[in-house]
N, C-alpha and C. Protein backbone atom coordinates (compact mmCIF):
# COMPACT_ATOMS: atom_id res chain seq x y z
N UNK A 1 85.91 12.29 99.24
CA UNK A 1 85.35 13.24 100.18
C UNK A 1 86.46 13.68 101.13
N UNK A 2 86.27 15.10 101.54
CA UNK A 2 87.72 15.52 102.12
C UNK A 2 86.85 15.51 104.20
N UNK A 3 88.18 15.61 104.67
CA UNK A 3 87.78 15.59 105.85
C UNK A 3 86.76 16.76 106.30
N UNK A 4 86.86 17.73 105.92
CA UNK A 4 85.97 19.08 106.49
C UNK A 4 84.54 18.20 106.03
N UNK A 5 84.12 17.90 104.65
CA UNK A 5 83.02 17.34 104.36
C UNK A 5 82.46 16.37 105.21
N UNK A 6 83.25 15.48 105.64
CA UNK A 6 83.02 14.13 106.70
C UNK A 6 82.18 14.47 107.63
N UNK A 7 83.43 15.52 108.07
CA UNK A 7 83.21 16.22 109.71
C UNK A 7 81.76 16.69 109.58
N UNK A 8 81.17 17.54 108.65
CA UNK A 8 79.93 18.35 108.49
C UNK A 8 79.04 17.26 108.51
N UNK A 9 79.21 16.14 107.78
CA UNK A 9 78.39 15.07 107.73
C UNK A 9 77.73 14.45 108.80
N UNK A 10 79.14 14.51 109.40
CA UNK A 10 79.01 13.53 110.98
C UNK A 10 78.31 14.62 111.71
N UNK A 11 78.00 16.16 111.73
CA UNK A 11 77.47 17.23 112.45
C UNK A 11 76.38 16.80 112.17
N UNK A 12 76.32 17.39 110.96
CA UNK A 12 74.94 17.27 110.63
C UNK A 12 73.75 15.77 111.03
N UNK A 13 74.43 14.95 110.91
CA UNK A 13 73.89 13.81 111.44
C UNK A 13 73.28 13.82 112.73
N UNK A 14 74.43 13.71 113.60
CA UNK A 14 74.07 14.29 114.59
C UNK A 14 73.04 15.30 115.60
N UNK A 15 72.97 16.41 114.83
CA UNK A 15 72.07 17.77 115.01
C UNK A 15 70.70 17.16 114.86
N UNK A 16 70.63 16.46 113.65
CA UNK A 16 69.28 16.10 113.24
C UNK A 16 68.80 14.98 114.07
N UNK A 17 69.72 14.06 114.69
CA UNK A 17 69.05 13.14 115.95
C UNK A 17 68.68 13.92 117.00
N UNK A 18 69.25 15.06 117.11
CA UNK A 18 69.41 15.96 118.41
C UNK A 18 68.00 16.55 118.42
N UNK A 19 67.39 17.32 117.27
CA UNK A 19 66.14 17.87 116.71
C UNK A 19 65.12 16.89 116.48
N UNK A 20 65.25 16.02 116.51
CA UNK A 20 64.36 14.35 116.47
C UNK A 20 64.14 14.28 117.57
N UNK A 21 64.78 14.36 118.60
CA UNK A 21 64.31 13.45 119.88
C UNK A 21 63.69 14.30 120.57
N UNK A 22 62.26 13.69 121.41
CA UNK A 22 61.24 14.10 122.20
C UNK A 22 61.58 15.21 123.00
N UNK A 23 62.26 14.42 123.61
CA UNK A 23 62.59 15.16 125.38
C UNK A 23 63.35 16.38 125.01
N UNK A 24 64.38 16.18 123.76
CA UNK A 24 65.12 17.63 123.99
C UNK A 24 64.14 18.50 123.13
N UNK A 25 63.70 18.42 122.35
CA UNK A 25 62.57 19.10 121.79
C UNK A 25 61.37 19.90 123.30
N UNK A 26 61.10 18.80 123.86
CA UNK A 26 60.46 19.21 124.80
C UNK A 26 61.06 20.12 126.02
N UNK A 27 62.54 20.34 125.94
CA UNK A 27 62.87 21.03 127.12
C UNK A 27 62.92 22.22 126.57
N UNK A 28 63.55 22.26 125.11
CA UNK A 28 63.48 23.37 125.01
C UNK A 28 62.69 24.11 124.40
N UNK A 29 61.49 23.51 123.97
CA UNK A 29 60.00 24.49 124.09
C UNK A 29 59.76 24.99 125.35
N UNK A 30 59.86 24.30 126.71
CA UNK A 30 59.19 24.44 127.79
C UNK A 30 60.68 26.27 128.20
N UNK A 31 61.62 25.87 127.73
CA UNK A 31 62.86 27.03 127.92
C UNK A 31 62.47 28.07 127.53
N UNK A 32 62.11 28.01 126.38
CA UNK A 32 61.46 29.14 125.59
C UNK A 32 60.15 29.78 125.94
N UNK A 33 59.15 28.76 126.28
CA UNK A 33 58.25 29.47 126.66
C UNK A 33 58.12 30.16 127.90
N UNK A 34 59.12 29.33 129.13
CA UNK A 34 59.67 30.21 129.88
C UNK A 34 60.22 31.31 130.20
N UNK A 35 60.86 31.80 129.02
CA UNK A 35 61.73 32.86 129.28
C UNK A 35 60.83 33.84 128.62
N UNK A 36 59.59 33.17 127.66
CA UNK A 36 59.09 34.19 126.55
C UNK A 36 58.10 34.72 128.04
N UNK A 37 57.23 33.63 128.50
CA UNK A 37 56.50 34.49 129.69
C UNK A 37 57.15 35.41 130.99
N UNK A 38 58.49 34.90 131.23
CA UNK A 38 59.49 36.19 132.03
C UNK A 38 59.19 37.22 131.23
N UNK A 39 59.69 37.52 129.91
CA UNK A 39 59.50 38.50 129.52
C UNK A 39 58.15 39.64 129.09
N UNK A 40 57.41 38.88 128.64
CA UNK A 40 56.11 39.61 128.82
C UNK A 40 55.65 39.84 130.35
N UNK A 41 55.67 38.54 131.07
CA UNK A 41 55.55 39.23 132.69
C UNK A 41 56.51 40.27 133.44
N UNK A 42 57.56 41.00 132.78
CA UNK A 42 58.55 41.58 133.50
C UNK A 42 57.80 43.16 133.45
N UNK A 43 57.79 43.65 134.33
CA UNK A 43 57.63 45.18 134.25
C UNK A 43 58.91 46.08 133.86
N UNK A 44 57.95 47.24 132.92
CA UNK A 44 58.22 48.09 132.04
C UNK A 44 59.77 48.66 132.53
N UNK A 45 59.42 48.63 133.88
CA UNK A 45 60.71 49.62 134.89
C UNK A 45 61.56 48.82 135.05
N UNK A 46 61.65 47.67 134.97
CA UNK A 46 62.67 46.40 135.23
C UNK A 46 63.03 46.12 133.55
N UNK A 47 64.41 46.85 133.19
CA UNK A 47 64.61 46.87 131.76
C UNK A 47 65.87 45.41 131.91
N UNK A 48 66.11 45.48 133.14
CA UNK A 48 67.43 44.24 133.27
C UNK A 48 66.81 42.68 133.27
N UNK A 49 65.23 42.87 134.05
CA UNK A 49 64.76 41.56 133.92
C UNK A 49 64.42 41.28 132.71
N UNK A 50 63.69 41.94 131.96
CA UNK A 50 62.99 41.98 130.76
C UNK A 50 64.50 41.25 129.30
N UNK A 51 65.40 42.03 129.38
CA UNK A 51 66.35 41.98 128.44
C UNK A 51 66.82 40.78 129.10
N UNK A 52 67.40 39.86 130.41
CA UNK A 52 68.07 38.65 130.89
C UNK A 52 66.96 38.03 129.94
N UNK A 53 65.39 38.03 130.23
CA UNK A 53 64.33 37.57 129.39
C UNK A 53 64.89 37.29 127.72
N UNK A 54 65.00 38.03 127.45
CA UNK A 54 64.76 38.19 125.92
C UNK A 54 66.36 37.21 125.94
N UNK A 55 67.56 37.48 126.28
CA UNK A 55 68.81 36.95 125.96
C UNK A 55 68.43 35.61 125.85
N UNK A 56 67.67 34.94 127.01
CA UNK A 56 68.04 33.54 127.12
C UNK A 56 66.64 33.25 125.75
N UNK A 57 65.76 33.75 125.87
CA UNK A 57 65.28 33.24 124.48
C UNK A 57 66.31 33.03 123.07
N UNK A 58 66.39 34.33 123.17
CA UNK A 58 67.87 34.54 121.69
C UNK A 58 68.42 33.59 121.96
N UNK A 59 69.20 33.17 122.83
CA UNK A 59 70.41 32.14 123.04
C UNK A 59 69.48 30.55 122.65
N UNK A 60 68.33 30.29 123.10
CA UNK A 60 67.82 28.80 123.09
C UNK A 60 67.15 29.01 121.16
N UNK A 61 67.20 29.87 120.67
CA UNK A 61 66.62 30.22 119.47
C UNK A 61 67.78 30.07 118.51
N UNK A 62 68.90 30.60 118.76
CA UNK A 62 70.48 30.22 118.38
C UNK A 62 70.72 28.94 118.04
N UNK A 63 70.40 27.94 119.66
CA UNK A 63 71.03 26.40 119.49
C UNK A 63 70.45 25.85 118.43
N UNK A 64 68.84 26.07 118.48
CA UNK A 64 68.13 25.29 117.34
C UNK A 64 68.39 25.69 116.04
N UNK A 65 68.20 27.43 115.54
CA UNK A 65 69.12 27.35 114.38
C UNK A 65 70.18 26.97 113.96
N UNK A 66 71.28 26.55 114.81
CA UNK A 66 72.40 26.42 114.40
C UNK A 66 72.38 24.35 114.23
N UNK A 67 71.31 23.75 114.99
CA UNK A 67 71.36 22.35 114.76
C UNK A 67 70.75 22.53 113.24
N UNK A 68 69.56 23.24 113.08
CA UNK A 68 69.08 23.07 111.52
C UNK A 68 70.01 23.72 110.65
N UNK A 69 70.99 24.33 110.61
CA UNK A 69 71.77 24.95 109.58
C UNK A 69 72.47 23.82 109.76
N UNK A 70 73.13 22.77 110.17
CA UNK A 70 73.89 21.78 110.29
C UNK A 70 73.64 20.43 109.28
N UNK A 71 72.08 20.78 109.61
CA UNK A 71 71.17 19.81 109.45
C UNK A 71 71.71 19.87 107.67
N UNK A 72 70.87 21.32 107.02
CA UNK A 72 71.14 22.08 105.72
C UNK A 72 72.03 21.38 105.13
N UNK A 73 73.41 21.83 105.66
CA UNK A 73 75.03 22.26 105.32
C UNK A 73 74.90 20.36 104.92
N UNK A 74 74.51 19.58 105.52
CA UNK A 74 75.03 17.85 105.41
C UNK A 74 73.80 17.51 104.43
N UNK A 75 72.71 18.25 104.14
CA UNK A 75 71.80 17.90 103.35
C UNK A 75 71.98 18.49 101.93
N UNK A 76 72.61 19.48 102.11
CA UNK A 76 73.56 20.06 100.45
C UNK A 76 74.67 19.20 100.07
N UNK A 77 75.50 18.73 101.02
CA UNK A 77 76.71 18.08 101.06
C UNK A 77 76.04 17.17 99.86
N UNK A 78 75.04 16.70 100.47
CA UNK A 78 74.21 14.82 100.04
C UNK A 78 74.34 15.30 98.60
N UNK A 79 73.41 16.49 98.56
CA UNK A 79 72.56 16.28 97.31
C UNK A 79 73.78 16.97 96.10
N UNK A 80 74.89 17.49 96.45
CA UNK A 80 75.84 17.58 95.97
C UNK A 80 76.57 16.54 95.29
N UNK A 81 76.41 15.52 96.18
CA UNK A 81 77.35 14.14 95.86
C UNK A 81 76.53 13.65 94.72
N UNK A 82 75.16 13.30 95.18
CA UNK A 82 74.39 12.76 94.27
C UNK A 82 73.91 13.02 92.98
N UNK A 83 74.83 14.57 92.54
CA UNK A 83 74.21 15.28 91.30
C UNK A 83 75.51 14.92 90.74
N UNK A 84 76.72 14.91 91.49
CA UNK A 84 77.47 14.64 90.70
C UNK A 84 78.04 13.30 90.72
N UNK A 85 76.95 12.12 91.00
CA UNK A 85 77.35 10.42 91.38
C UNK A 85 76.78 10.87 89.52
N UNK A 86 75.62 11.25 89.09
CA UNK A 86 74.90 11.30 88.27
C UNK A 86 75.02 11.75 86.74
N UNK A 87 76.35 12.74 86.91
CA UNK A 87 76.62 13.29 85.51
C UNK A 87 77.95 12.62 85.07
């Protein structure tokens, strides 16, 4: 196994404790739903509140995709190894 593989391994590992645990799960639902009600509460004429709204959703919607693509990338790695522990 080469180092880039390791490294993804050790990410991915990681990410997926990160996406496991309660509390951060729980902050950042409570982030999201925060920013999702800024934004529906922002008036029509306030295009700067509304869009700060929408960014920080995008941005907390980002972190979590990018822990589950991590998650992916070390769960292909696996099943990579294991197809070819096999032939």
């Amino acid at each position: 196994m080469d180092k880039q593989e390791e490294q993804a391994l050790e990410m991915g590992d990681a990410a997926q404790k990160l996406i496991a645990d309660p509390t951060f799960t729980e902050v950042v639902n409570t982030l999201v739903e925060g920013s999702f009600q800024q934004f529906v509460n922002s008036k029509p004429e306030s295009p700067q509140d509304r869009e700060r709204a929408y960014n920080a959703y995008r941005g907390l919607t980002d972190i979590v995709a990018t822990l589950q693509q991590r998650v992916a990338v070390r769960d292909q790695i696996l099943a990579n190894r294991d197809n070819n522990e096999e032939e």
